[in-house]
Protein backbone atom coordinates (compact mmCIF):
# COMPACT_ATOMS: atom_id res chain seq x y z
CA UNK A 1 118.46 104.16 101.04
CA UNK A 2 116.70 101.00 100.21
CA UNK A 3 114.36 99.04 102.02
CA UNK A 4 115.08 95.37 102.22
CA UNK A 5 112.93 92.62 103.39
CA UNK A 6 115.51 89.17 103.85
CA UNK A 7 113.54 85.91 103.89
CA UNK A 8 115.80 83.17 105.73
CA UNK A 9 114.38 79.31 105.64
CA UNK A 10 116.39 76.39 104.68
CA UNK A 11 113.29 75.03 103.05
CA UNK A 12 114.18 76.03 99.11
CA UNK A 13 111.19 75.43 97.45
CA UNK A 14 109.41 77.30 100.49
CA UNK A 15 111.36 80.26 100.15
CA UNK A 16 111.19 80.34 96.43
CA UNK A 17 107.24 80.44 96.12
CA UNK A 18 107.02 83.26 98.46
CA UNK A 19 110.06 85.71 96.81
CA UNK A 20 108.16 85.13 93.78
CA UNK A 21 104.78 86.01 95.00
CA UNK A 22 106.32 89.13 96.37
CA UNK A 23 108.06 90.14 94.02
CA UNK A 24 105.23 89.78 91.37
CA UNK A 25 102.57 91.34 93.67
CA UNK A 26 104.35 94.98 93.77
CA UNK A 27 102.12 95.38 97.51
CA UNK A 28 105.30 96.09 99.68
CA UNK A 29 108.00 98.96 99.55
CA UNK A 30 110.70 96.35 99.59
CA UNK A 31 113.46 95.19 97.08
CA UNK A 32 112.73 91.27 98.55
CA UNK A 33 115.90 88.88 99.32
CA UNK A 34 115.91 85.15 100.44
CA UNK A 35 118.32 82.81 101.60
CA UNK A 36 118.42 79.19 102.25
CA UNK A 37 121.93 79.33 104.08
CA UNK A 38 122.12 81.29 107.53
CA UNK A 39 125.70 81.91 106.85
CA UNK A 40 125.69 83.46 103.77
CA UNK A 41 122.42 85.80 105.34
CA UNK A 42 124.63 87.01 107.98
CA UNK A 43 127.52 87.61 105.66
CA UNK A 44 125.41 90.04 103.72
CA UNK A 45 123.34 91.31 106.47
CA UNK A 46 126.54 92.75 108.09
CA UNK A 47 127.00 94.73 105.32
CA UNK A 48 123.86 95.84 104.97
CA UNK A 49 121.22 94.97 107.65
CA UNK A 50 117.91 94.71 106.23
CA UNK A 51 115.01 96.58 107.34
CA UNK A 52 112.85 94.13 107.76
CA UNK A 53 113.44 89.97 108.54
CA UNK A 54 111.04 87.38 107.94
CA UNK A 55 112.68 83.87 109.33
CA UNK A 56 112.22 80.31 110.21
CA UNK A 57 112.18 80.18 114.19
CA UNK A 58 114.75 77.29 113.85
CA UNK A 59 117.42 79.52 112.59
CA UNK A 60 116.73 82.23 115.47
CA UNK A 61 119.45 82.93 117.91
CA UNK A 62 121.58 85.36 119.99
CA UNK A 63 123.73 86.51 116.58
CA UNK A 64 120.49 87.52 115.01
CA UNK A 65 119.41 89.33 117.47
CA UNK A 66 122.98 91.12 117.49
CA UNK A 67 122.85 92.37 114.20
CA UNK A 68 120.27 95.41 115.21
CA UNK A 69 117.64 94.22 112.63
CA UNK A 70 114.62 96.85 113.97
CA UNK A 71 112.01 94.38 112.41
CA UNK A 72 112.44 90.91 112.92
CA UNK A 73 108.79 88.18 112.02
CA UNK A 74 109.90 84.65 113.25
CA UNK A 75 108.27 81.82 110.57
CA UNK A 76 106.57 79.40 113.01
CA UNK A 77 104.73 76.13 113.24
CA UNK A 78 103.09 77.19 116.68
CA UNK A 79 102.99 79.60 119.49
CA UNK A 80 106.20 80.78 120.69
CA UNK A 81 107.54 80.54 123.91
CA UNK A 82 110.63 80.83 125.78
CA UNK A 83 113.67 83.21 124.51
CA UNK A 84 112.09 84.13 121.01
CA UNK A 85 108.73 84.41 122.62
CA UNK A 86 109.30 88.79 122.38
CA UNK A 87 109.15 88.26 118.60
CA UNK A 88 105.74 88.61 116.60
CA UNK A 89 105.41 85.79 114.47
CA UNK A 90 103.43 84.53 111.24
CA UNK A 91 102.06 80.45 110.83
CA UNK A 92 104.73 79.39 108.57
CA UNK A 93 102.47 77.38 106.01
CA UNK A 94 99.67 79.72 105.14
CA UNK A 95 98.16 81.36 101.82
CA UNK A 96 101.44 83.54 100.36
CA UNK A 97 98.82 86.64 100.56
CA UNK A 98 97.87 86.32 103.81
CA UNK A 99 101.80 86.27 105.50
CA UNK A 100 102.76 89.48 103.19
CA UNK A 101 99.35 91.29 104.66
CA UNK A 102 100.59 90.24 108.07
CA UNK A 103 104.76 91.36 106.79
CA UNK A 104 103.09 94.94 106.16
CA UNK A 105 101.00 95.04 109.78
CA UNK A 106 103.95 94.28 111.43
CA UNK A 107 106.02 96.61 109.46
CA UNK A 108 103.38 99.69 109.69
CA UNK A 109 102.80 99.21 112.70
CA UNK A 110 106.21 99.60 113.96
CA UNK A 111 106.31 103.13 111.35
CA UNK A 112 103.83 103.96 113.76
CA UNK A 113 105.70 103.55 116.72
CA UNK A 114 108.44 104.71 115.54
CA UNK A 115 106.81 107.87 114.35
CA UNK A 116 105.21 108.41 117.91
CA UNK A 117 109.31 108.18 119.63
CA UNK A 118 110.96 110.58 116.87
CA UNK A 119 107.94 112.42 115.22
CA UNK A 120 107.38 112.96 111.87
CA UNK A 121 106.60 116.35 109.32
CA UNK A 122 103.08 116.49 110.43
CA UNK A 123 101.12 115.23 107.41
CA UNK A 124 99.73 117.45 104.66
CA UNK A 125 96.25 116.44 103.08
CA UNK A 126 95.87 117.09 99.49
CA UNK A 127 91.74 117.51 98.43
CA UNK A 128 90.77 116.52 94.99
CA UNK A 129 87.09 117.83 94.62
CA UNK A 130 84.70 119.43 92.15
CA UNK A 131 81.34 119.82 91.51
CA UNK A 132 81.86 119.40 87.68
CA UNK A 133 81.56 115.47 86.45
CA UNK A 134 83.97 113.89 83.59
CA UNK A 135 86.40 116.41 84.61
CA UNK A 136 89.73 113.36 84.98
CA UNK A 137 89.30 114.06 88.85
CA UNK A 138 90.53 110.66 89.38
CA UNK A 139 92.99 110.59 87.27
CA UNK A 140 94.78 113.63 88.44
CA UNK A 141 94.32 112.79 91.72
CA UNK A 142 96.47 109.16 91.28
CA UNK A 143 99.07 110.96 89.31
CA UNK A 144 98.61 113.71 92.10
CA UNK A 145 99.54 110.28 93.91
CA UNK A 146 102.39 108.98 92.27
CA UNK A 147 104.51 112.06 91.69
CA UNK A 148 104.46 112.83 95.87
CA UNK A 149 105.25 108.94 96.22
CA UNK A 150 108.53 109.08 94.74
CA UNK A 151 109.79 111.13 97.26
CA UNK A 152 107.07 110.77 100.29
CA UNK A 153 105.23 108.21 102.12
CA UNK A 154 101.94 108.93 100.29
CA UNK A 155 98.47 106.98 100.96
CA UNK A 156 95.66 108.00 98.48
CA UNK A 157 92.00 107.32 99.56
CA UNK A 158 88.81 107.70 96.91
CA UNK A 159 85.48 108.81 98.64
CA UNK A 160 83.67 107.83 95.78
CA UNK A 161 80.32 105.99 95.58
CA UNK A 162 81.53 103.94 92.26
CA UNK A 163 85.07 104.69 91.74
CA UNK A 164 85.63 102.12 88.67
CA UNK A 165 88.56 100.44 90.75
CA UNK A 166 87.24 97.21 90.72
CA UNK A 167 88.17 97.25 86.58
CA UNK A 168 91.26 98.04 86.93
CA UNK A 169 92.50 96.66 89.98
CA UNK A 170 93.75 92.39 89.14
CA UNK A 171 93.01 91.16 92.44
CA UNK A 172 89.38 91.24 94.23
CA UNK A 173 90.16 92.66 97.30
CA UNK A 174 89.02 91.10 100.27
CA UNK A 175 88.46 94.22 102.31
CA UNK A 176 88.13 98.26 101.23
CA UNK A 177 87.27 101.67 102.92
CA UNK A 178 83.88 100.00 104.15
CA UNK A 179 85.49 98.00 106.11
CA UNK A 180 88.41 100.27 107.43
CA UNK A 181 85.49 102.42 109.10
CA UNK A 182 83.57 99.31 110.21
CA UNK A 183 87.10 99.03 112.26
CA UNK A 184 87.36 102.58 113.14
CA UNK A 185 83.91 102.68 114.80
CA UNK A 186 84.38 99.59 116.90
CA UNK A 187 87.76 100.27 117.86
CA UNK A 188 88.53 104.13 117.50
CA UNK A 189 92.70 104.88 118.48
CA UNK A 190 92.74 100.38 118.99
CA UNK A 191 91.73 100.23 115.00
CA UNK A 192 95.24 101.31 113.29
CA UNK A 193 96.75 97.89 113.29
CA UNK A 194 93.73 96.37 111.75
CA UNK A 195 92.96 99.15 109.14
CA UNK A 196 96.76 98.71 108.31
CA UNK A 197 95.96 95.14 106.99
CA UNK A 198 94.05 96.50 104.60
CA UNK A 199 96.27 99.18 102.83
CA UNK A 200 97.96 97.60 99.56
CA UNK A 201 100.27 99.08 97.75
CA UNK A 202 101.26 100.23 93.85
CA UNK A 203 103.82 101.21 92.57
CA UNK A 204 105.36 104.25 95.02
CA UNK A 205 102.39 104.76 97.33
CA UNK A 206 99.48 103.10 99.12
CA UNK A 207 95.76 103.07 99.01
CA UNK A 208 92.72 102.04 100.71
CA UNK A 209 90.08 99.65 98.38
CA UNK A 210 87.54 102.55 97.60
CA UNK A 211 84.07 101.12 98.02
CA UNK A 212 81.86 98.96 96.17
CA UNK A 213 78.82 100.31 97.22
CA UNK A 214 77.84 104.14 96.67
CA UNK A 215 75.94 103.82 99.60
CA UNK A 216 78.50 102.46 102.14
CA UNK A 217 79.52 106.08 101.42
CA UNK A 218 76.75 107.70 101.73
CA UNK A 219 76.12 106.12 105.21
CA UNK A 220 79.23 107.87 106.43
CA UNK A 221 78.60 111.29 107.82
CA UNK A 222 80.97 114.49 108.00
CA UNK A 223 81.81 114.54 111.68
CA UNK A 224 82.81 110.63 110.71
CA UNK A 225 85.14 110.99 107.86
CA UNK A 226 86.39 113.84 109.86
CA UNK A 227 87.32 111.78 112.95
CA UNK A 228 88.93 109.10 110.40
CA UNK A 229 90.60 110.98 108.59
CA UNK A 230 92.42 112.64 111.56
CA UNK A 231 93.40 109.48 112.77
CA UNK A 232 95.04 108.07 109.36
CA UNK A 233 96.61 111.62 109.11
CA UNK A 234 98.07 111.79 113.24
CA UNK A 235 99.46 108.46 113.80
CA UNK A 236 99.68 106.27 110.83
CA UNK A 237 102.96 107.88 109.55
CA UNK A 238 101.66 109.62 105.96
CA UNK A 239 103.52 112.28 104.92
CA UNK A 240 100.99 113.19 102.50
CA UNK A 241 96.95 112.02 101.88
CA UNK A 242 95.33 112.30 98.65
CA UNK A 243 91.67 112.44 99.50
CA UNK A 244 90.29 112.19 96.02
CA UNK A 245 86.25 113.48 96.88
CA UNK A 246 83.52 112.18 94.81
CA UNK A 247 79.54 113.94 95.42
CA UNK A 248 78.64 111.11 97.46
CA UNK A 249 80.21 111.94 100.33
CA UNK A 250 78.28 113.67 103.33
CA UNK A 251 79.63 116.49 104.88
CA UNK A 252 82.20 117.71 101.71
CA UNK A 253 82.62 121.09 103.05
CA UNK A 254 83.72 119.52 106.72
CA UNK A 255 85.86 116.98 104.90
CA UNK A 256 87.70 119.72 102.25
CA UNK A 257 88.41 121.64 105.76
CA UNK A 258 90.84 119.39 106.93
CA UNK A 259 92.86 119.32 103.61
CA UNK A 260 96.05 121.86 103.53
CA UNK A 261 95.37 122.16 99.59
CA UNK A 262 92.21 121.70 97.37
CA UNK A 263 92.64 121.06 93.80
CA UNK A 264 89.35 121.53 91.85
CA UNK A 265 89.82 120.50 88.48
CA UNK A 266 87.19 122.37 86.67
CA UNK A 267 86.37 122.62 82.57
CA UNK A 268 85.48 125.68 81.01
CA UNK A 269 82.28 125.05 78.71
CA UNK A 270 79.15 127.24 79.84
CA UNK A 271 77.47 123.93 82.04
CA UNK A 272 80.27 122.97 83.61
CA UNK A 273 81.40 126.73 85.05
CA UNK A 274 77.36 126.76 85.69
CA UNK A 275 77.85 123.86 88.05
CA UNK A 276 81.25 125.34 89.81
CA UNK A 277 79.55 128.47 90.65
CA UNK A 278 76.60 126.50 92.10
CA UNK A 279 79.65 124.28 94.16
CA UNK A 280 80.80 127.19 95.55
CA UNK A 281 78.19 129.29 96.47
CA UNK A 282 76.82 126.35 98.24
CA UNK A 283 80.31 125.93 100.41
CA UNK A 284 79.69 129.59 101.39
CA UNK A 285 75.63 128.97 102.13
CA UNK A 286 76.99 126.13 104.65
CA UNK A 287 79.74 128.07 106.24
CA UNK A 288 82.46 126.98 104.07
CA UNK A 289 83.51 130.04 102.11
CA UNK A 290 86.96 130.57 103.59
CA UNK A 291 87.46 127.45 101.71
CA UNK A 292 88.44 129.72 98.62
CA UNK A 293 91.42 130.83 99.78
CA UNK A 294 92.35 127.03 99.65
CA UNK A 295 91.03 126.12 96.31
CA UNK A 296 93.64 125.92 92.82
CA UNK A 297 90.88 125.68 90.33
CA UNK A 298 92.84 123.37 87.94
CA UNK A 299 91.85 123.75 83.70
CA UNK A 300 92.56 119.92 82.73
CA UNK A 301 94.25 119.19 79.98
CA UNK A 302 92.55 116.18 78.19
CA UNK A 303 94.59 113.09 79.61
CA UNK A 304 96.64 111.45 76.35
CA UNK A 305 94.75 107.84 75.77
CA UNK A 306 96.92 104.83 75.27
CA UNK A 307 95.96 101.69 74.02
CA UNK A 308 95.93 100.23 77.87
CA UNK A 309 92.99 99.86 79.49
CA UNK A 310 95.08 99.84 82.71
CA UNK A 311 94.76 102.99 84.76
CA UNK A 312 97.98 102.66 86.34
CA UNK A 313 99.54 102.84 82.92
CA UNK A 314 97.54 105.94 81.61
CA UNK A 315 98.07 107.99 84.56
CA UNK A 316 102.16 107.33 84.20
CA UNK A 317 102.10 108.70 80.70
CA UNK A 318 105.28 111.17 80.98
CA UNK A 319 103.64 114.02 79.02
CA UNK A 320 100.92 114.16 81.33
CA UNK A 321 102.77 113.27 84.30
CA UNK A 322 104.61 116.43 83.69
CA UNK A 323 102.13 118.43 83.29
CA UNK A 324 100.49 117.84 86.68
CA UNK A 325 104.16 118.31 88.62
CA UNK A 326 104.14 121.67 86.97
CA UNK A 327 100.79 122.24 89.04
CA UNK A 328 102.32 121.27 92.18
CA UNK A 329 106.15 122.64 91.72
């Protein structure tokens, strides 16, 4: 079943901008629908109630609240008090990006909730890890990514110290991983909602700005990411977590311990099986070696170049893509 977001404002130009900003930003797992006439909104939303309402306080009343709309974000000029007062609510006339981050903290947060009431499958966290470098790690690991996200609610986090994201991804981002900890440490279980804010989306799953900085990672230690990572994985409503693991993360055998799978994509010239005999002798030196019993060493096929030099684009190539769901089928 789809997920709709309905927009209702009688201001046309208004509600025009931000469908089109939504639409063309591909951040939120909506189809996106606007109307201008509150009549013709409740006509359709009878039919099929949206799962998530973003409208003008001025058209807010008793028969909106009697259509059973779970998520309802009242567009407002002030604070709200009174009968609508229970509603959360965005300022009206703000920066397009900044009311569709607020949209998708209102909307994970009540996943959350929800979750908590009904429960969910608890969530399974894939490891993408290996001492070899140039192996297409990354690469597998977003595919890895994509193919769960058609059918799951999938977030995929890099623990990388220079990931190459900020080349491919259009948009600076005004907040990554670095700052989701930052969060986590001031806040612990009170950090969700703002850590949520800084999730975006693409395509069919989510993901956390990897950082900037190799050491921002480097900084965090193993009982840290462990502690994080549980959180994300008990109450933010993931079915399934990439964790795509780069070297300069502390604590790698503590951090591949709370993954369900490990995928090790490994290559098979003399220096690179040197190095993944070194990897995991040192996971059993450090206490890790039941670890092997977790671990699908993975012989990459060499990923088929295209002419883009967008990584969304190569990782969706179909032969490829086919490929990797053989791994995991």
């Amino acid at each position: 079943m789809k997920r709709i977001l309905a927009i209702c404002d009688t201001e046309e130009e208004y509600v025009r901008k931000l469908m089109r900003y939504l639409n063309e930003c591909k951040q939120i797992p909506f189809e996106v629908q606007a109307y201008t006439n509150l009549e013709v909104f409740l006509e359709a939303a009878q039919k099929n109630p949206p799962t998530m309402l973003l409208i003008s306080v001025e058209l807010m009343d008793a028969i909106i609240q009697d259509l059973g709309i779970e998520n309802i974000v009242l567009l407002s000029q002030g604070e709200l008090v009174g009968v609508f007062g229970e509603y959360p609510s965005i300022v009206k006339y703000q920066a397009a990006s900044g009311i569709m981050r607020e949209v998708m903290q209102y909307y994970m947060g009540s996943m959350q909730a929800v979750s908590a009431i009904v429960g969910v499958k608890q969530c399974q966290i894939l490891g993408i890890y290996s001492p070899v470098k140039g192996c297409g790690k990354t690469s597998f690991s977003l595919a890895l990514a994509g193919l769960y996200g058609s059918q799951k609610r999938v977030l995929y986090l890099n623990l990388e110290g220079q990931s190459g994201f900020s080349r491919f991804i259009k948009e600076n981002e005004a907040a990554d991983i670095t700052d989701a900890l930052y969060y986590f440490r001031q806040q612990r279980e009170c950090s969700l909602e703002r850590i949520f804010g800084i999730i975006q989306q693409i395509d069919n799953f989510f993901y956390i700005p990897p950082a900037f900085y190799e050491e921002d990672i480097k900084s965090v230690d193993g009982q840290e990411w462990e502690a994080f990572l549980k959180l994300i994985a008990e109450k933010a409503g993931y079915e399934e977590i990439v964790l795509d693991i780069g070297d300069a993360a502390r604590g790698i055998g503590r951090i591949l311990n709370l993954c369900n799978k490990i995928f090790m994509p490994v290559k098979e010239d003399l220096i690179s099986q040197a190095k993944l005999s070194e990897g995991m002798e040192a996971l059993i030196a450090s206490g890790y070696g039941e670890l092997k019993e977790r671990i699908l060493q993975v012989k990459m096929e060499p990923l088929i170049e295209t002419s883009t030099s967008d990584i969304w684009n190569i990782v969706k190539n179909e032969t490829y893509l086919k490929w990797v769901r053989g791994l995991i089928e």
